[in-house]
Each structure stands twice: as structure tokens, then as C-alpha cells.
N, C-alpha and C. Protein backbone atom coordinates (compact mmCIF):
# COMPACT_ATOMS: atom_id res chain seq x y z
N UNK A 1 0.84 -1.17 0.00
CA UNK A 1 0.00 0.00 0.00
C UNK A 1 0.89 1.25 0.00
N UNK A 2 0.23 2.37 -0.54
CA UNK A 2 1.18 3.17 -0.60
C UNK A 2 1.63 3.90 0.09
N UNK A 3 2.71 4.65 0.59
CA UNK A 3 2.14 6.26 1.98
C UNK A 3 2.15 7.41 1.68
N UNK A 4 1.30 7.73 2.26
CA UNK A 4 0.94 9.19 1.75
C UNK A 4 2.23 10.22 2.42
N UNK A 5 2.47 11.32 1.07
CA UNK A 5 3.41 11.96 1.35
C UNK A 5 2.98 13.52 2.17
N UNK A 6 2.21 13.68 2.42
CA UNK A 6 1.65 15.07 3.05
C UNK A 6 1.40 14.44 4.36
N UNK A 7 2.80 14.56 5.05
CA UNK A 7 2.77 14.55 6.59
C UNK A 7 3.51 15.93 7.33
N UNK A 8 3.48 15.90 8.55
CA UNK A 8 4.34 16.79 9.31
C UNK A 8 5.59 16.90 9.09
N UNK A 9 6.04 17.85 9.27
CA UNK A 9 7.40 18.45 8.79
C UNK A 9 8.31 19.20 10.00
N UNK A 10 9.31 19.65 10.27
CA UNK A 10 9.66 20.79 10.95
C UNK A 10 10.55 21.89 10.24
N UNK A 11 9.60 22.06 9.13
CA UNK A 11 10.32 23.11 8.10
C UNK A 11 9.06 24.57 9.06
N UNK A 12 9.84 25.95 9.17
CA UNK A 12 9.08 27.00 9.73
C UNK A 12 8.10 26.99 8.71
N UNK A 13 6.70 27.49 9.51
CA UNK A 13 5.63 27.83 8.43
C UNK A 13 5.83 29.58 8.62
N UNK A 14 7.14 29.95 9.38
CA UNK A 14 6.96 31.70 9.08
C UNK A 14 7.86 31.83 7.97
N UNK A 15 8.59 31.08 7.81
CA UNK A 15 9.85 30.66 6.49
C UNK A 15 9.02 30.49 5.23
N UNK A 16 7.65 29.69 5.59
CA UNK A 16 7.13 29.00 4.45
C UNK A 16 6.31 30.77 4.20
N UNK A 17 5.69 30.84 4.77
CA UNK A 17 4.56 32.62 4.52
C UNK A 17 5.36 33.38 3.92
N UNK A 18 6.57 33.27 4.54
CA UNK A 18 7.40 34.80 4.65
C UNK A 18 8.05 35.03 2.72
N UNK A 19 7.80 33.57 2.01
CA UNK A 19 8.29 32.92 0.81
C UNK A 19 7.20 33.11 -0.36
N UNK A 20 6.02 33.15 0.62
CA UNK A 20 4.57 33.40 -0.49
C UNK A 20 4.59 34.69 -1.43
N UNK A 21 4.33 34.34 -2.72
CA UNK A 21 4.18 35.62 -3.83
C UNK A 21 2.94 35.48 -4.46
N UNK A 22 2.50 36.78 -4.83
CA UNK A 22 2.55 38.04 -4.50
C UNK A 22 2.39 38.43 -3.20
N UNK A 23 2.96 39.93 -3.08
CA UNK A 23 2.33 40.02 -1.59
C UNK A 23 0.87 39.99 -1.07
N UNK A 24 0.06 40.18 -1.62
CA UNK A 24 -1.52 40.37 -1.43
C UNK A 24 -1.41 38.58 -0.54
N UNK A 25 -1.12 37.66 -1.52
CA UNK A 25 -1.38 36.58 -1.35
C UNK A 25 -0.64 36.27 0.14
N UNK A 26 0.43 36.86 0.00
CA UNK A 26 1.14 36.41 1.60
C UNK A 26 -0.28 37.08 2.79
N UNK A 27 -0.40 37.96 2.39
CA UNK A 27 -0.97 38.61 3.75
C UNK A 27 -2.09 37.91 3.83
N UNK A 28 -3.29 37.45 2.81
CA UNK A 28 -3.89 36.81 2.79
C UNK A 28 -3.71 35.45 3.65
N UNK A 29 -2.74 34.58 3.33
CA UNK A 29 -2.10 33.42 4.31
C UNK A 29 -1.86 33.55 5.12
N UNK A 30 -1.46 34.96 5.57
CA UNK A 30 -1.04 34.71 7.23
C UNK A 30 -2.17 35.61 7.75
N UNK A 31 -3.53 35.84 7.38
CA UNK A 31 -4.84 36.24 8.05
C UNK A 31 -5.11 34.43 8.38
N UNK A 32 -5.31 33.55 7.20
CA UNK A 32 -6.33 33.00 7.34
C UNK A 32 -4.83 31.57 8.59
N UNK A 33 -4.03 31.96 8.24
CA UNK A 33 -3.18 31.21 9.63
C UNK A 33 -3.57 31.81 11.16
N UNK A 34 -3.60 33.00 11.26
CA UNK A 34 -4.07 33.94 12.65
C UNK A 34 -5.36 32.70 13.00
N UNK A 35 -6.26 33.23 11.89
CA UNK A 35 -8.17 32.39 11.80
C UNK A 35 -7.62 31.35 12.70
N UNK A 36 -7.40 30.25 11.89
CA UNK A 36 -7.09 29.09 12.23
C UNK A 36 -6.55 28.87 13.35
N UNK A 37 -5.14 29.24 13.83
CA UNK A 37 -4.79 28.98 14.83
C UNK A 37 -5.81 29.66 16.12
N UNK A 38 -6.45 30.17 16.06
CA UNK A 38 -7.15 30.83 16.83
C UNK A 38 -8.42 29.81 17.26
N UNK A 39 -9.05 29.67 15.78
CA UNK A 39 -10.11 28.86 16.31
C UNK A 39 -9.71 27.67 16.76
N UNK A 40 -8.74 26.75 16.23
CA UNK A 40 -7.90 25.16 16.58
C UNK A 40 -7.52 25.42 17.98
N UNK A 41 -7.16 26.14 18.75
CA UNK A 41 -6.19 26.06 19.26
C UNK A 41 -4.76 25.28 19.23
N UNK A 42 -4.05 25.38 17.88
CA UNK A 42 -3.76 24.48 17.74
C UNK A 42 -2.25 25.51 16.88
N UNK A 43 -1.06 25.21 17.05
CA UNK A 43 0.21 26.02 16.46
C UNK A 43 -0.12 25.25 15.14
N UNK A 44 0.29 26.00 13.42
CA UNK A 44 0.24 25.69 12.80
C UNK A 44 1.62 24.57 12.49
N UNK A 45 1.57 23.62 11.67
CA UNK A 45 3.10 23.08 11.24
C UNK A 45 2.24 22.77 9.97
N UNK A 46 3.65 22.81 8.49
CA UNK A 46 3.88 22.77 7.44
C UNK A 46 3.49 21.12 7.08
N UNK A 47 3.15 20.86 6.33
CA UNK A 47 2.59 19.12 5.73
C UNK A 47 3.02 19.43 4.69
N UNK A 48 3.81 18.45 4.19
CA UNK A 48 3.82 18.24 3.07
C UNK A 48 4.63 19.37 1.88
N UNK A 49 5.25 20.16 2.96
CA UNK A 49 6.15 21.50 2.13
C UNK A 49 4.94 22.43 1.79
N UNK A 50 4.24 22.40 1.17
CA UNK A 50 2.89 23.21 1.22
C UNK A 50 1.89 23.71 1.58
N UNK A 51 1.66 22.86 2.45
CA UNK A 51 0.28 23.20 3.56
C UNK A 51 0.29 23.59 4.91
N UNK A 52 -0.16 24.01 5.14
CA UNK A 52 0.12 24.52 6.46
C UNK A 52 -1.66 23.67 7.30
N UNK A 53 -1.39 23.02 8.30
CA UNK A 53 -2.31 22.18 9.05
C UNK A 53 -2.47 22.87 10.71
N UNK A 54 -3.36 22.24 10.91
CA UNK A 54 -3.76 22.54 12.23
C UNK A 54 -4.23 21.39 13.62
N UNK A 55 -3.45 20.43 13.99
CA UNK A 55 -4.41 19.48 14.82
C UNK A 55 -3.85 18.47 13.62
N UNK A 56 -4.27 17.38 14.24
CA UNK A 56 -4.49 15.66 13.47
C UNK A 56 -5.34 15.32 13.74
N UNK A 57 -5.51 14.04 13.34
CA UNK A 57 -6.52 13.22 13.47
C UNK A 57 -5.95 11.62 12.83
N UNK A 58 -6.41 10.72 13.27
CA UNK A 58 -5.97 9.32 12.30
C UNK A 58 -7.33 9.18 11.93
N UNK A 59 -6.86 8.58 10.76
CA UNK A 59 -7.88 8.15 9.54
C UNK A 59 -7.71 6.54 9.29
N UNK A 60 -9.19 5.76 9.16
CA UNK A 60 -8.71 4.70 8.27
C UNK A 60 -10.30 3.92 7.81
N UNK A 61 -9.67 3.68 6.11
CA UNK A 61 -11.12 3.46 5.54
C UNK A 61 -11.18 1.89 5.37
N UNK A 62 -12.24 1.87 5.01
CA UNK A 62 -12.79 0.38 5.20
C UNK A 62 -11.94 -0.47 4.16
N UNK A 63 -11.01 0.03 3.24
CA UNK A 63 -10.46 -0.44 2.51
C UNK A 63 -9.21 -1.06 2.91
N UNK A 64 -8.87 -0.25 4.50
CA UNK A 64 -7.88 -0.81 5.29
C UNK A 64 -6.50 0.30 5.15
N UNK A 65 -6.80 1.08 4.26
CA UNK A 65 -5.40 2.40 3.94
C UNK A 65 -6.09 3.36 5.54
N UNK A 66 -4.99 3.64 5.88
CA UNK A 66 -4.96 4.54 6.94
C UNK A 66 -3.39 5.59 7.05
N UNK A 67 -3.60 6.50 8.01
CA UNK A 67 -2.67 7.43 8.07
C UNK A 67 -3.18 8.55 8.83
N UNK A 68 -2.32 9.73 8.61
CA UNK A 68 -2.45 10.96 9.92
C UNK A 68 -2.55 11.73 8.80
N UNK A 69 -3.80 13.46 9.26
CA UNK A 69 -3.62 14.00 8.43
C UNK A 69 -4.11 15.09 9.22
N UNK A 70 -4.03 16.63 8.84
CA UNK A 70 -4.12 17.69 9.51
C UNK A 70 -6.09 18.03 10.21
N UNK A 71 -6.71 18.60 10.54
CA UNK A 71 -8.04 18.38 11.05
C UNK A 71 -8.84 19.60 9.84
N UNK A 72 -8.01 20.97 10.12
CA UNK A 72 -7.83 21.84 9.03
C UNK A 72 -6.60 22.59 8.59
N UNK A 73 -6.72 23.24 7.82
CA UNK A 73 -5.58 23.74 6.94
C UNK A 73 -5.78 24.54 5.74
N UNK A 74 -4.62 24.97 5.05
CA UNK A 74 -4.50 25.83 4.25
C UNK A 74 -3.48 25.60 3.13
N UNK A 75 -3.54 26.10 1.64
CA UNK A 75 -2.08 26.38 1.06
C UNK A 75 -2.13 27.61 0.47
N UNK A 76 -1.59 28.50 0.05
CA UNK A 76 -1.13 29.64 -0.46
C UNK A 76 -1.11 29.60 -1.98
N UNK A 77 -1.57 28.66 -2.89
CA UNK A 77 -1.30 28.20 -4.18
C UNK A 77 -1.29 29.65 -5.14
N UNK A 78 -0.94 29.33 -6.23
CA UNK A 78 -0.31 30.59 -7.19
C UNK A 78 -1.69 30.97 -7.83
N UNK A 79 -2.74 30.18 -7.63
CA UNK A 79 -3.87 30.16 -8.65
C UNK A 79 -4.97 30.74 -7.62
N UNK A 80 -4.48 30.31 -6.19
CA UNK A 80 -5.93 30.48 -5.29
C UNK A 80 -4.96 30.01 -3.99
N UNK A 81 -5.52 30.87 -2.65
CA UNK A 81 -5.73 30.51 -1.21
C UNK A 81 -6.48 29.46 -1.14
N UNK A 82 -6.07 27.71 -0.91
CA UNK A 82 -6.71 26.75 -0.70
C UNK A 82 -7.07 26.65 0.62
N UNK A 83 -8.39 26.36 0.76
CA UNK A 83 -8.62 25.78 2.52
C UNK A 83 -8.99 24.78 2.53
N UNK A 84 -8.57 23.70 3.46
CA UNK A 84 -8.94 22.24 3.49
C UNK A 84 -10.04 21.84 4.58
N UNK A 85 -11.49 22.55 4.43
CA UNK A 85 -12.16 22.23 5.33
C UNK A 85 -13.34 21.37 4.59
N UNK A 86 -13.64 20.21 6.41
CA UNK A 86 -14.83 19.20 5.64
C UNK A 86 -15.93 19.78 5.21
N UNK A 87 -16.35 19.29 4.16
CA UNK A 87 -17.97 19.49 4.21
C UNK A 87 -19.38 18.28 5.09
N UNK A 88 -20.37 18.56 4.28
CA UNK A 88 -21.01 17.45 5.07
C UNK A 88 -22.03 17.86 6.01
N UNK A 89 -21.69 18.82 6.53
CA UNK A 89 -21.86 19.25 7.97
C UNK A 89 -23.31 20.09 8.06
N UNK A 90 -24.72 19.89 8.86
CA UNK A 90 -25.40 21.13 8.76
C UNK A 90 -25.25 22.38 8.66
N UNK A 91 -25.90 22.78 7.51
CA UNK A 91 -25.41 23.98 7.27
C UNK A 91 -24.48 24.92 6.54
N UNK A 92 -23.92 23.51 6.29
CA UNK A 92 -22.56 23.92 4.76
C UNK A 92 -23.20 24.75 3.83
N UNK A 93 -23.90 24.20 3.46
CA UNK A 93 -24.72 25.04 1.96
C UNK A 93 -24.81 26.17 2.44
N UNK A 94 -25.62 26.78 3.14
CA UNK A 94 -25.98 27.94 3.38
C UNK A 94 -24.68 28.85 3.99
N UNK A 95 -23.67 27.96 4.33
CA UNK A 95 -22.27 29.12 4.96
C UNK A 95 -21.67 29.48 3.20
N UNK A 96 -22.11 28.47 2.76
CA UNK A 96 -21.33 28.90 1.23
C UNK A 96 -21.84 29.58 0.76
N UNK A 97 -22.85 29.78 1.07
CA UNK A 97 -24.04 30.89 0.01
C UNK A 97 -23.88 32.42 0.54
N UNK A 98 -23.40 32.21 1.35
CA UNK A 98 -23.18 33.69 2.14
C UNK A 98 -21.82 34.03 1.77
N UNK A 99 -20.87 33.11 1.55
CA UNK A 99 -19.18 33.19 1.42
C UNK A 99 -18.76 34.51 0.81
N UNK A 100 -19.41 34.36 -0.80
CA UNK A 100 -19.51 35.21 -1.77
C UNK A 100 -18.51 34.49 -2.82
N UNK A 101 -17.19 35.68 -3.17
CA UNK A 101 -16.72 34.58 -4.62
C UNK A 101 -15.86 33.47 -3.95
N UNK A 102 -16.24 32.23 -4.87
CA UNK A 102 -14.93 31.26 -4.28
C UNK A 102 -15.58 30.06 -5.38
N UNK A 103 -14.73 29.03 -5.45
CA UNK A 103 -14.93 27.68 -5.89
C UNK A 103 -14.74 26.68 -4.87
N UNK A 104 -15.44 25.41 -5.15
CA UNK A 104 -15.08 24.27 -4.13
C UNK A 104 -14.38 23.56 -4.96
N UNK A 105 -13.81 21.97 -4.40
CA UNK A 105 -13.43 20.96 -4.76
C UNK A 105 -13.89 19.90 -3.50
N UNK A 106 -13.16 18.84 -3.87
CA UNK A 106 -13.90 17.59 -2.56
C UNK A 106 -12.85 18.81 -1.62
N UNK A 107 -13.55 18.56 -0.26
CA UNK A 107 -12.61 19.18 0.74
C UNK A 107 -12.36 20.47 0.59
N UNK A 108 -12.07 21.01 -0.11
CA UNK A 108 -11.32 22.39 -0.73
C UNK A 108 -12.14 23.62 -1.04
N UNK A 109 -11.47 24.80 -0.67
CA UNK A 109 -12.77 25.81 -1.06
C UNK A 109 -10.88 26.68 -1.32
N UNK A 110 -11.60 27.63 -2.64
CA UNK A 110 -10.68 27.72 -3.10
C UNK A 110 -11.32 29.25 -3.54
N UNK A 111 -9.75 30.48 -2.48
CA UNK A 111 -10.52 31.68 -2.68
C UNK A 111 -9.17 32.73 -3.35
N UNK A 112 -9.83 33.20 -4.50
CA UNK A 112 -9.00 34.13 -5.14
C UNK A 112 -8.11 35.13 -4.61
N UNK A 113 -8.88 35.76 -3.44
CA UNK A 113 -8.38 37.20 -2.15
C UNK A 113 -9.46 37.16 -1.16
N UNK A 114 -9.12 37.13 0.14
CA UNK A 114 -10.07 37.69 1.69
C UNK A 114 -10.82 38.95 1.04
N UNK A 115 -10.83 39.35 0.49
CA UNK A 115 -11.41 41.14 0.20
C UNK A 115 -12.78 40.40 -0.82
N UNK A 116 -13.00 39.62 -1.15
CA UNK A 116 -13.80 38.48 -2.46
C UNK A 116 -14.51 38.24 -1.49
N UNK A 117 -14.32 37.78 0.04
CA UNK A 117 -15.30 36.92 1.23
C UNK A 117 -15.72 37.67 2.12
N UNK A 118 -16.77 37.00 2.62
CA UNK A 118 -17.46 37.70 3.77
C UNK A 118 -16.81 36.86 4.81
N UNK A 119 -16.19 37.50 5.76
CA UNK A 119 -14.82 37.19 6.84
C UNK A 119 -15.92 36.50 7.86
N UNK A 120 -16.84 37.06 8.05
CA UNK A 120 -17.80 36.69 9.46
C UNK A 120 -18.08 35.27 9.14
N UNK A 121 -18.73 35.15 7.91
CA UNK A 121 -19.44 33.11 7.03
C UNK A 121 -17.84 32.55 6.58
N UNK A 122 -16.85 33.08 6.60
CA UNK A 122 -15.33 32.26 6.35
C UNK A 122 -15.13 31.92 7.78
N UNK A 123 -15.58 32.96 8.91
CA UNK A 123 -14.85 32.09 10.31
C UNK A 123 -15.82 30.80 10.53
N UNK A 124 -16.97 31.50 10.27
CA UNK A 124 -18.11 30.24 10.94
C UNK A 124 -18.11 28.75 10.08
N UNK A 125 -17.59 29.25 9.04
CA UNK A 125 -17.52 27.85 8.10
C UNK A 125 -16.02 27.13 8.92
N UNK A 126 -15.30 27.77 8.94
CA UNK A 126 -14.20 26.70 9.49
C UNK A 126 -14.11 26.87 10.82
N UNK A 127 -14.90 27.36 11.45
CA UNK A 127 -16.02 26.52 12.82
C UNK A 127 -16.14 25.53 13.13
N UNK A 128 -17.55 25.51 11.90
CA UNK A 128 -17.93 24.15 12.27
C UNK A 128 -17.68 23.29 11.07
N UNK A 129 -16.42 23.28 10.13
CA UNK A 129 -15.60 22.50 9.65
C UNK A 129 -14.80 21.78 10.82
N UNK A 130 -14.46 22.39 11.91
CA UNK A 130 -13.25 22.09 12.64
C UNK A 130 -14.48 20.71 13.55
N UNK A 131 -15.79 21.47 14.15
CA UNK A 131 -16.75 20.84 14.99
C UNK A 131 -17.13 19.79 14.65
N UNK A 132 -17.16 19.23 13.04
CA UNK A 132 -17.47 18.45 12.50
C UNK A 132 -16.64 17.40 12.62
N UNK A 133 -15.27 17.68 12.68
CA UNK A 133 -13.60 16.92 12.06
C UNK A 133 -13.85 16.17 13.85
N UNK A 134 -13.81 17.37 14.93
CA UNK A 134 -13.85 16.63 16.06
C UNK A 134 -14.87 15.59 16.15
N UNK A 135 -16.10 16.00 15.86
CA UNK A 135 -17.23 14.95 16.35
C UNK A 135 -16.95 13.39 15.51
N UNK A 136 -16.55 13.45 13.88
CA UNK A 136 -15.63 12.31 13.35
C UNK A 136 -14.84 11.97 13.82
N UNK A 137 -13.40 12.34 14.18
CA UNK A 137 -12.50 11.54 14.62
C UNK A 137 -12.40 12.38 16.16
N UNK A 138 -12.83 11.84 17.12
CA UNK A 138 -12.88 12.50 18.39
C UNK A 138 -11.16 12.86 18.96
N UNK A 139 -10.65 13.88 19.28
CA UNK A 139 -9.08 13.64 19.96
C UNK A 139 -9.39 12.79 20.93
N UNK A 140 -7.70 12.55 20.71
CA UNK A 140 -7.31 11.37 21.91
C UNK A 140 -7.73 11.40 23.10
């Protein structure tokens, strides 16, 4: 089976921000790192050279593949500010409908600039993205 390469690191994630281009986009990453660490309580560390995570969790599917992976998170990508929060959750739809501009993917909500979102439905979504991740994989 294979292993997944997006694990913990001890590369700085102020090394990794401080590296982000353009600037818009840096400042952007280190708002939605503040967010995060705030709501997680949780210090950010780097996954995978790219991502910046918050918390773990172990995972494992009925298929028998398992592994560790961040609870939420972020990347800085050249195309878009990625956020890695679950969906699923009551109420998703309607936090997205309020968001304003953005795209999804599985997992992924994917935002051009903070100045595009409504900051108040971006905290509450990775809220209860985070409320959700706990009530699934409960911490230790």
C-alpha cells in the first residue's frame, strides 16, 4: 500500500509565509493562519512542504489504507488561497451561500483574495468544519 506523502514536517511555516508571492497573497495566508490557529487552538506546522495544518486526526477506511492528516488547513497556491475544510456538515450550503466569490473541490474551497469573502461566514464555516472533524475523529 502506498504512503501518503503530506505529513508533518519541521520546516518553519513563518519561512514558508514569509516565501509566499505576491504580496496580497502572503498577507492573505497569514490572516487566514491567525483564523485558524485561533479557532484550533492548535500552532500551525507545514505538511507536506505546502500546507500549512492545524491538529491531526488518524484516519482509516474500510479499505484498510490509513494514516495521519491535519483536522484543518491551508495552502497559499499561485492560482488560489486553498482551505482544506470538511464538508457534510449542517449547514454547509448555506455558509457557502453567504461566502460570496470562491470555488469548491472535494474538501477544498478555493478563494481568489479575503477582500472576495465575507470574513464573518469564512470564520463560521471553518467553525464548524473544525466541529465536525472533532465529532468524526474524536481527539485522543
Amino acid at each position: 500500500m502506498a504512503d501518503t506523502k503530506t505529513k508533518p514536517t519541521a520546516a518553519s511555516v513563518e519561512d514558508f509565509l514569509s516565501a509566499v508571492e505576491p504580496a496580497p497573497r502572503r498577507e492573505d495566508a497569514r490572516a487566514i493562519c491567525a483564523l485558524m490557529q485561533r479557532l484550533s487552538g492548535e500552532a500551525p506546522r507545514l505538511w507536506g512542504g505546502t500546507m500549512v495544518g492545524f491538529g491531526s486526526y488518524h484516519y482509516r477506511y474500510a479499505s484498510g489504507r490509513e494514516g495521519d492528516a491535519f483536522r484543518i488547513g491551508f495552502s497559499p497556491r499561485k492560482g488560489a488561497l486553498v482551505l482544506y475544510v470538511m464538508d457534510g456538515f449542517p449547514g454547509h450550503a448555506a455558509l457557502l451561500d453567504r461566502l460570496g466569490r470562491h470555488t469548491t473541490g472535494k474538501a477544498c474551497l478555493y478563494l481568489k483574495k479575503l477582500a472576495d469573502v465575507d470574513l464573518g461566514a469564512l470564520e463560521e464555516l471553518v467553525a464548524a468544519s473544525l466541529r465536525h472533524m472533532r465529532e468524526l475523529y474524536p481527539e485522543g
